[in-house]
C-alpha atoms as a PDB file:
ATOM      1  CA  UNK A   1      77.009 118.096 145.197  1.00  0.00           C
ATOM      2  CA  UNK A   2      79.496 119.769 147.240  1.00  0.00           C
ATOM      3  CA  UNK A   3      82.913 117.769 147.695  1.00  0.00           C
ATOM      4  CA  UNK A   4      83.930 117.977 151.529  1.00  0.00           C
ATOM      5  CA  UNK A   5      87.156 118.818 152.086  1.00  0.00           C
ATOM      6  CA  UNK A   6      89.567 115.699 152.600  1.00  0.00           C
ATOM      7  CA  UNK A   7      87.235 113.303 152.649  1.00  0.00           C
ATOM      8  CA  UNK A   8      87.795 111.972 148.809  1.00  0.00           C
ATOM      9  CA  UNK A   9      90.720 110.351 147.309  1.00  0.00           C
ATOM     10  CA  UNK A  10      91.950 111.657 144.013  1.00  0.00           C
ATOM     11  CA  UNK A  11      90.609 108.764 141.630  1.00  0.00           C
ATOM     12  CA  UNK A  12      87.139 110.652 142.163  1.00  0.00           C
ATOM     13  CA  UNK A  13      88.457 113.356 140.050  1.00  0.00           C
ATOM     14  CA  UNK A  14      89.284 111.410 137.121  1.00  0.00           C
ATOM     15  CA  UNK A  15      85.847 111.520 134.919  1.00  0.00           C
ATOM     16  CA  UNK A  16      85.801 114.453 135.294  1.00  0.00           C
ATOM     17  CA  UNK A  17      89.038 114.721 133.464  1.00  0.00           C
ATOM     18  CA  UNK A  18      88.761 111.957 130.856  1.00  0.00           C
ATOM     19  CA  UNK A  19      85.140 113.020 130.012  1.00  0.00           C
ATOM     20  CA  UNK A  20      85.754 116.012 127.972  1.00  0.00           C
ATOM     21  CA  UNK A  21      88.620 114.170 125.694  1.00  0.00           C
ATOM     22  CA  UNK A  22      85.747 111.478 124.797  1.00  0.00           C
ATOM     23  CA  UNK A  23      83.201 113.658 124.444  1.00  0.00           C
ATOM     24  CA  UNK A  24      85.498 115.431 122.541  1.00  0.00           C
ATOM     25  CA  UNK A  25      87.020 112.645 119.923  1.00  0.00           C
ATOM     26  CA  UNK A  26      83.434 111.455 120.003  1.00  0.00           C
ATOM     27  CA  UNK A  27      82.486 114.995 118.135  1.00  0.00           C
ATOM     28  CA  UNK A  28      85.346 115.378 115.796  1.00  0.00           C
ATOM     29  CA  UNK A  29      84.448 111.537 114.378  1.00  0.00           C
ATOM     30  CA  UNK A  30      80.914 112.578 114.221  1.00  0.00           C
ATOM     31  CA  UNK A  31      81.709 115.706 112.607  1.00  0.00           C
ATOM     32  CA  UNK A  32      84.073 113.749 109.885  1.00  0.00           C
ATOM     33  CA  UNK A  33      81.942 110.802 108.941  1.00  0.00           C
ATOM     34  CA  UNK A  34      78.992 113.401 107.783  1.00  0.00           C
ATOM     35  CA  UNK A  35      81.941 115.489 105.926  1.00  0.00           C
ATOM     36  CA  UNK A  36      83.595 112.088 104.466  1.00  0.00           C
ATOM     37  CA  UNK A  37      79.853 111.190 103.118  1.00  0.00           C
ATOM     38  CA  UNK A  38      79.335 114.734 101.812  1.00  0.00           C
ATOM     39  CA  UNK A  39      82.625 114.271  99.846  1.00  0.00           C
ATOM     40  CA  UNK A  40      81.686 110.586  98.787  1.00  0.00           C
ATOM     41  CA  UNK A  41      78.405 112.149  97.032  1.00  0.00           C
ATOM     42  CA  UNK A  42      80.357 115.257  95.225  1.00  0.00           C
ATOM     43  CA  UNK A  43      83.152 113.368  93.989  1.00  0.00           C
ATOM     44  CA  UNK A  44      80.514 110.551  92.590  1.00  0.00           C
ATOM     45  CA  UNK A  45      78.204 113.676  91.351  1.00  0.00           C
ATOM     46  CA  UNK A  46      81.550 114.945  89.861  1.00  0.00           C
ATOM     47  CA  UNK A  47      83.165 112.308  88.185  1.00  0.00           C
ATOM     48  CA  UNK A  48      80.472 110.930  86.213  1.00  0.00           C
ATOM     49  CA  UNK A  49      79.809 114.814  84.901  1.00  0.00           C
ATOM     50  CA  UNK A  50      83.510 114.877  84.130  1.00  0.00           C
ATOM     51  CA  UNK A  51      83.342 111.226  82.679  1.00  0.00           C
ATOM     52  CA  UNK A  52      80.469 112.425  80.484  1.00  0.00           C
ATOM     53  CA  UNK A  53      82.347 116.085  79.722  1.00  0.00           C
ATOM     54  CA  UNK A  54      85.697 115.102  79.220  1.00  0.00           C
ATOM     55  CA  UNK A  55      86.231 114.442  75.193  1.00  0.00           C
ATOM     56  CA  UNK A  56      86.927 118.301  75.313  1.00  0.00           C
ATOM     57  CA  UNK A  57      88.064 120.660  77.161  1.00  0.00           C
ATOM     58  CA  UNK A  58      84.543 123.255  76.945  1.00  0.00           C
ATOM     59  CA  UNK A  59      82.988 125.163  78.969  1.00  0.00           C
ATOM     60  CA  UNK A  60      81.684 122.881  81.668  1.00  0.00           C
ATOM     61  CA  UNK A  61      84.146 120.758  81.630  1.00  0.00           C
ATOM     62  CA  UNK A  62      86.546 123.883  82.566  1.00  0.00           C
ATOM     63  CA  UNK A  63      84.069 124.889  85.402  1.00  0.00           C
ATOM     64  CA  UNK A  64      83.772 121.145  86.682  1.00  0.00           C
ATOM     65  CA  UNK A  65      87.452 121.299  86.900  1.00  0.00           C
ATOM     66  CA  UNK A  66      87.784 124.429  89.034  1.00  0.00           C
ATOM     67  CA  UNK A  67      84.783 123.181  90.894  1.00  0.00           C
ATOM     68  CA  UNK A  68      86.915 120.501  92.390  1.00  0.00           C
ATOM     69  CA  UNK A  69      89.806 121.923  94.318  1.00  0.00           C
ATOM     70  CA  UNK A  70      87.596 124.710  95.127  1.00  0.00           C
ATOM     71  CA  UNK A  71      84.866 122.069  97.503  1.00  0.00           C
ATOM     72  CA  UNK A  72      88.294 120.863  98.493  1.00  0.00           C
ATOM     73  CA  UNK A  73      88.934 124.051 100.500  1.00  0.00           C
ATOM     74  CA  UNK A  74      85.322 124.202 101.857  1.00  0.00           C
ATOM     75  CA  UNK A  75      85.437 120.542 103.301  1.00  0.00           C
ATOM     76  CA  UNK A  76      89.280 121.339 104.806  1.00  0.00           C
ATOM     77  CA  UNK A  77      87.663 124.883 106.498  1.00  0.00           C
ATOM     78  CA  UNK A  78      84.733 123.240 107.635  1.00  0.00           C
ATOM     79  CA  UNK A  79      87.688 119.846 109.258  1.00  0.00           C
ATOM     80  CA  UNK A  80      89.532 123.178 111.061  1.00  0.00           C
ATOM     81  CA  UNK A  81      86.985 124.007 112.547  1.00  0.00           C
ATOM     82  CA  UNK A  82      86.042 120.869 113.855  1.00  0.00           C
ATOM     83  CA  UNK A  83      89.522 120.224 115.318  1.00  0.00           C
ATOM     84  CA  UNK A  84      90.029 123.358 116.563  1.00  0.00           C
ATOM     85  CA  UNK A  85      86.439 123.111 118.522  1.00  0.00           C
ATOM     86  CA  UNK A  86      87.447 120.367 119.786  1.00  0.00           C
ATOM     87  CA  UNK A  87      91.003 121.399 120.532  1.00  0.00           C
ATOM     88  CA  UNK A  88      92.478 119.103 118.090  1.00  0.00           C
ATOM     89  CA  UNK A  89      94.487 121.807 115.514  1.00  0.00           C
ATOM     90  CA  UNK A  90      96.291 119.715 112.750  1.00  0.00           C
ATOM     91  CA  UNK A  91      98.678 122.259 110.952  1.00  0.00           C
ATOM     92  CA  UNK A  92      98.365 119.907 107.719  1.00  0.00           C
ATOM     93  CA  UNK A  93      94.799 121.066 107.309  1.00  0.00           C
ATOM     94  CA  UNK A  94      96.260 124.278 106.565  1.00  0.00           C
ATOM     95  CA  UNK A  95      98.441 123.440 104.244  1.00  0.00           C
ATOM     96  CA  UNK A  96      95.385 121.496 102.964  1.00  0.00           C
ATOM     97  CA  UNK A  97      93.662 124.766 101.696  1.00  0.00           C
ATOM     98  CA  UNK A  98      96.438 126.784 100.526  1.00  0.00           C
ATOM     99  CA  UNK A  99      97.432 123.652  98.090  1.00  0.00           C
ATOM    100  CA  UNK A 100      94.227 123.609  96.894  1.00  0.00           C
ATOM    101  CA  UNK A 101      93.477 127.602  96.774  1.00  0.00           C
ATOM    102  CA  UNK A 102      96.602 127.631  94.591  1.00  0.00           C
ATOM    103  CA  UNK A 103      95.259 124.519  92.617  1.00  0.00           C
ATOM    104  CA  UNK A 104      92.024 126.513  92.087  1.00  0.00           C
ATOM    105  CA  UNK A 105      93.636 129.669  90.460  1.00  0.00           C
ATOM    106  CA  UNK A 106      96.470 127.619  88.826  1.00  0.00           C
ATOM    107  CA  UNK A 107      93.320 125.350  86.884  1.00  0.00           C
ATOM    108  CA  UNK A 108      91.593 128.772  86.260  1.00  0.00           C
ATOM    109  CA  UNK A 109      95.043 129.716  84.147  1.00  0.00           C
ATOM    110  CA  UNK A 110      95.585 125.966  82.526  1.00  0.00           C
ATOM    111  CA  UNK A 111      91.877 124.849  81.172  1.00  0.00           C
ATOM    112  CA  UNK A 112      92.739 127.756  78.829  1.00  0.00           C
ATOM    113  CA  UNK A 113      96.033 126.360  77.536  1.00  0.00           C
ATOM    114  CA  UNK A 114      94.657 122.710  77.262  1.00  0.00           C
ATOM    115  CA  UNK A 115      94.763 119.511  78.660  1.00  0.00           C
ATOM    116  CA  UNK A 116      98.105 118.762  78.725  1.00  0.00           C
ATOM    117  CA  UNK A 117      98.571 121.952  81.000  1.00  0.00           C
ATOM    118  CA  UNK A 118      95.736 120.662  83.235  1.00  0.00           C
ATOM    119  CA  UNK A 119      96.914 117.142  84.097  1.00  0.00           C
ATOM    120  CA  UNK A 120      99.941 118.994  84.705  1.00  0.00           C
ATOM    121  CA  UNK A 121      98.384 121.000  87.589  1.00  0.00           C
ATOM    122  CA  UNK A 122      96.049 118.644  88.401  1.00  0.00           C
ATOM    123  CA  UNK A 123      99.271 116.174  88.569  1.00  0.00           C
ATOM    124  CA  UNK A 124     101.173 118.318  91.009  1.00  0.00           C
ATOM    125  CA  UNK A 125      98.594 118.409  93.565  1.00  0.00           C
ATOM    126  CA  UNK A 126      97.547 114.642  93.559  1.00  0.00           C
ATOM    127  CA  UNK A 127     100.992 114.721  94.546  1.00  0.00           C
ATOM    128  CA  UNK A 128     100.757 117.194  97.653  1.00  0.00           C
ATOM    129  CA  UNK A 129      97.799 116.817  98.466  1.00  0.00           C
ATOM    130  CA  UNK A 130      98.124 112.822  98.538  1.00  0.00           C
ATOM    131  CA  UNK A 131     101.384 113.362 101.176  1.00  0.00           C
ATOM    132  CA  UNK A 132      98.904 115.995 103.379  1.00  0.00           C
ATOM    133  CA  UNK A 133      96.572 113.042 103.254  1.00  0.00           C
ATOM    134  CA  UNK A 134      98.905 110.806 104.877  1.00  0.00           C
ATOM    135  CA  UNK A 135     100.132 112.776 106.845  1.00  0.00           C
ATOM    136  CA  UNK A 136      96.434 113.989 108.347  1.00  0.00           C
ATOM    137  CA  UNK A 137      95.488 110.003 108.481  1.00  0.00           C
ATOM    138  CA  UNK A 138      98.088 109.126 110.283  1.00  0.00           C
ATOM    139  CA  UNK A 139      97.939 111.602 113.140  1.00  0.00           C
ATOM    140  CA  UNK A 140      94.252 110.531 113.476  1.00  0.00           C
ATOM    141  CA  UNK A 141      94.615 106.761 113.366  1.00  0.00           C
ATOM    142  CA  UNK A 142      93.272 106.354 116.905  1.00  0.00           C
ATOM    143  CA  UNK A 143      90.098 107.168 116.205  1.00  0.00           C
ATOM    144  CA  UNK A 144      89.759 104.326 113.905  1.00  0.00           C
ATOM    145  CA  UNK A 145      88.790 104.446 110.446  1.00  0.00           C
ATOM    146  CA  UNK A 146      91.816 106.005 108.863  1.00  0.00           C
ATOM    147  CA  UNK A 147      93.865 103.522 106.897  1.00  0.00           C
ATOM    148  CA  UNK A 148      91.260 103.853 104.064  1.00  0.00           C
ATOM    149  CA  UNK A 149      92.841 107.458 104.305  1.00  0.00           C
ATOM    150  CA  UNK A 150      96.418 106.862 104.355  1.00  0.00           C
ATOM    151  CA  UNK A 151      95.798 104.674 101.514  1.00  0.00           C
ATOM    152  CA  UNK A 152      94.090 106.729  99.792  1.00  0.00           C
ATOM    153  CA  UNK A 153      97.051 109.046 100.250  1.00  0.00           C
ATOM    154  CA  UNK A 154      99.413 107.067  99.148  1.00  0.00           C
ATOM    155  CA  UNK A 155      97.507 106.183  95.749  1.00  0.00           C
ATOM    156  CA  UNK A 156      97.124 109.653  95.112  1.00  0.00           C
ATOM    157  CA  UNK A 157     100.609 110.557  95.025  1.00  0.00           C
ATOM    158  CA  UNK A 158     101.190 107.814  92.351  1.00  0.00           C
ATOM    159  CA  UNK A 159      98.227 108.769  90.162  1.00  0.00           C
ATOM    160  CA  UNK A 160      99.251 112.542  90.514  1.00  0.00           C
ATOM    161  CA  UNK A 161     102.835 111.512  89.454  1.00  0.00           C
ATOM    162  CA  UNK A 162     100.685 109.342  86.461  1.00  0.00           C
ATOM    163  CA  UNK A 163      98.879 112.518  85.001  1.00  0.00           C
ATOM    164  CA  UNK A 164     102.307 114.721  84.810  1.00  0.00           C
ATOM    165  CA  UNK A 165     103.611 111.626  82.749  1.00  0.00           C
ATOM    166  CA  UNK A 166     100.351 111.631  80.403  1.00  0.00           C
ATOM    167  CA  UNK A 167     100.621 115.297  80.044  1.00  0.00           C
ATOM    168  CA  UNK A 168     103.681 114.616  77.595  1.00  0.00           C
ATOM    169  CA  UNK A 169     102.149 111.943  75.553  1.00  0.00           C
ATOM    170  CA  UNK A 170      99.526 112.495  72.359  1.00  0.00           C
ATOM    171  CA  UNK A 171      96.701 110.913  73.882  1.00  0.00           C
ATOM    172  CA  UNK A 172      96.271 113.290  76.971  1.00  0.00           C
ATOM    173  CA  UNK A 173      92.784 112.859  78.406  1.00  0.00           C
ATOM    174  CA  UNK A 174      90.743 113.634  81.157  1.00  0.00           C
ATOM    175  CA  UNK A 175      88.639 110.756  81.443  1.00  0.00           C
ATOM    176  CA  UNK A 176      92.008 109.158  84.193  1.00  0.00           C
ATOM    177  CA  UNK A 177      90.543 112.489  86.786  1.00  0.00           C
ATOM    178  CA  UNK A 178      87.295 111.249  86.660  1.00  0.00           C
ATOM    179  CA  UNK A 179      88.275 107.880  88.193  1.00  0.00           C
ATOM    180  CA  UNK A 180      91.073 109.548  90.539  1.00  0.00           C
ATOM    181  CA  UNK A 181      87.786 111.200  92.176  1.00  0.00           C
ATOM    182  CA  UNK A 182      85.625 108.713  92.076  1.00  0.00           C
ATOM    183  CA  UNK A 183      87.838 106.031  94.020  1.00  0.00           C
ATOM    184  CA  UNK A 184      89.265 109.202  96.234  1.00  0.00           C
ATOM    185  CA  UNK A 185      85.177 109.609  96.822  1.00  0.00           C
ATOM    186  CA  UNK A 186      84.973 105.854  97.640  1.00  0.00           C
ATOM    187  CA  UNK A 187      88.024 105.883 100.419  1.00  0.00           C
ATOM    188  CA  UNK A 188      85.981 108.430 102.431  1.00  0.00           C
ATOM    189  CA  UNK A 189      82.839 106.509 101.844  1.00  0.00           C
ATOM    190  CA  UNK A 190      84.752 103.589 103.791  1.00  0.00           C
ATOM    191  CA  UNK A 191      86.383 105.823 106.151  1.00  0.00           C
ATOM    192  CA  UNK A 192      83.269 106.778 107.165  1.00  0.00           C
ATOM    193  CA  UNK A 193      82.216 103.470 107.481  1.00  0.00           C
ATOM    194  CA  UNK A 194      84.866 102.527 109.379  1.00  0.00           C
ATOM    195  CA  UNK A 195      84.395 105.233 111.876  1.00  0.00           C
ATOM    196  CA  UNK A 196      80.844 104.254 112.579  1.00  0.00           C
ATOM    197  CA  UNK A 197      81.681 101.302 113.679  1.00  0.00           C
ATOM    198  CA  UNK A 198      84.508 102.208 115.590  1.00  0.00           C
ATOM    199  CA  UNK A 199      82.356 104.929 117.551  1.00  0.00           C
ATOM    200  CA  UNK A 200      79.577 101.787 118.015  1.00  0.00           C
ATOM    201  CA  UNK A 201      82.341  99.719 119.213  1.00  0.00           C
ATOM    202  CA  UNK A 202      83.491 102.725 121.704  1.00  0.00           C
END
């Protein structure tokens, strides 16, 4: 319909406007709950593999552990692209995939010095990764569903700060990442949850 000149007040114009930034915070929390449930299943897959693995420090075991930051970078490509195609760039995703590209090589280089030299790595990136996390929830918190990621943020920091600390000690184990994936699997299980019913609320 053609508008004729003069005849409508500016309020008219407004859906028009607010339209595309629902339709467009609508997409990006569609697009993360499937990603948050994709990383539920891995990190359940993963853990209990580990779990099962993780009296030494063998082949799989190895590959499981490179495995892990490596999906890491997938799921943070596949969140930039999201964002950014729904003009919503968050420079922490970024920083998001080089911490865990370097965590990637940097496991390559420690599952052959031991385990000790893993939960180091493995230690140091709980740590970044966990701040990133919190940083990432927080900017997103309006669109509902993102304490369970701040939290997990937070606890990841702690239990990355818990494996450096275990590196140093004679009964080193693995079996402590299984269950730092597994609950870090459960907090996007719930933030997807969460933003279900905040887009059925909406």
């Amino acid at each position: 319909m053609t508008q004729a000149t003069g005849t409508h007040p500016l309020p008219l114009d407004r859906p028009s406007t607010d339209a595309p930034a629902t339709t467009a915070t609508t997409g990006v929390s569609t697009a993360l709950r499937k990603l948050y449930f994709l990383r539920f299943a891995f990190a359940a897959v993963w853990a209990a593999l580990l779990f099962a693995t993780a009296d030494t420090l063998g082949a799989l075991t190895a590959t499981l552990l490179v495995i892990y930051p490596l999906f890491d970078v997938a799921c943070a490509v596949v969140d930039i692209r999201s964002a950014r195609a729904n003009s919503r760039p968050l420079r922490a995703l970024y920083m998001n995939v080089a911490l865990s590209a370097v965590t990637t090589a940097g496991l390559a280089v420690a599952v052959t010095s031991g385990i000790p030299a893993v939960l180091r790595v493995w230690g140091a990136w709980a740590i970044t990764a966990g701040l990133v996390q919190l940083i990432v929830g927080a900017v997103r918190r309006a669109m509902g569903g993102q304490w369970a990621m701040i939290a997990s943020g937070g606890i990841s920091t702690l239990a990355g700060t818990s494996f450096i600390l275990q590196a140093g000690q004679d009964s080193a184990s693995l079996t402590g990442l299984a269950g730092y994936a597994f609950l870090g699997g459960v907090f996007f299980l719930v933030s997807a949850l969460l933003l279900g019913r905040s887009r059925t609320k909406a």
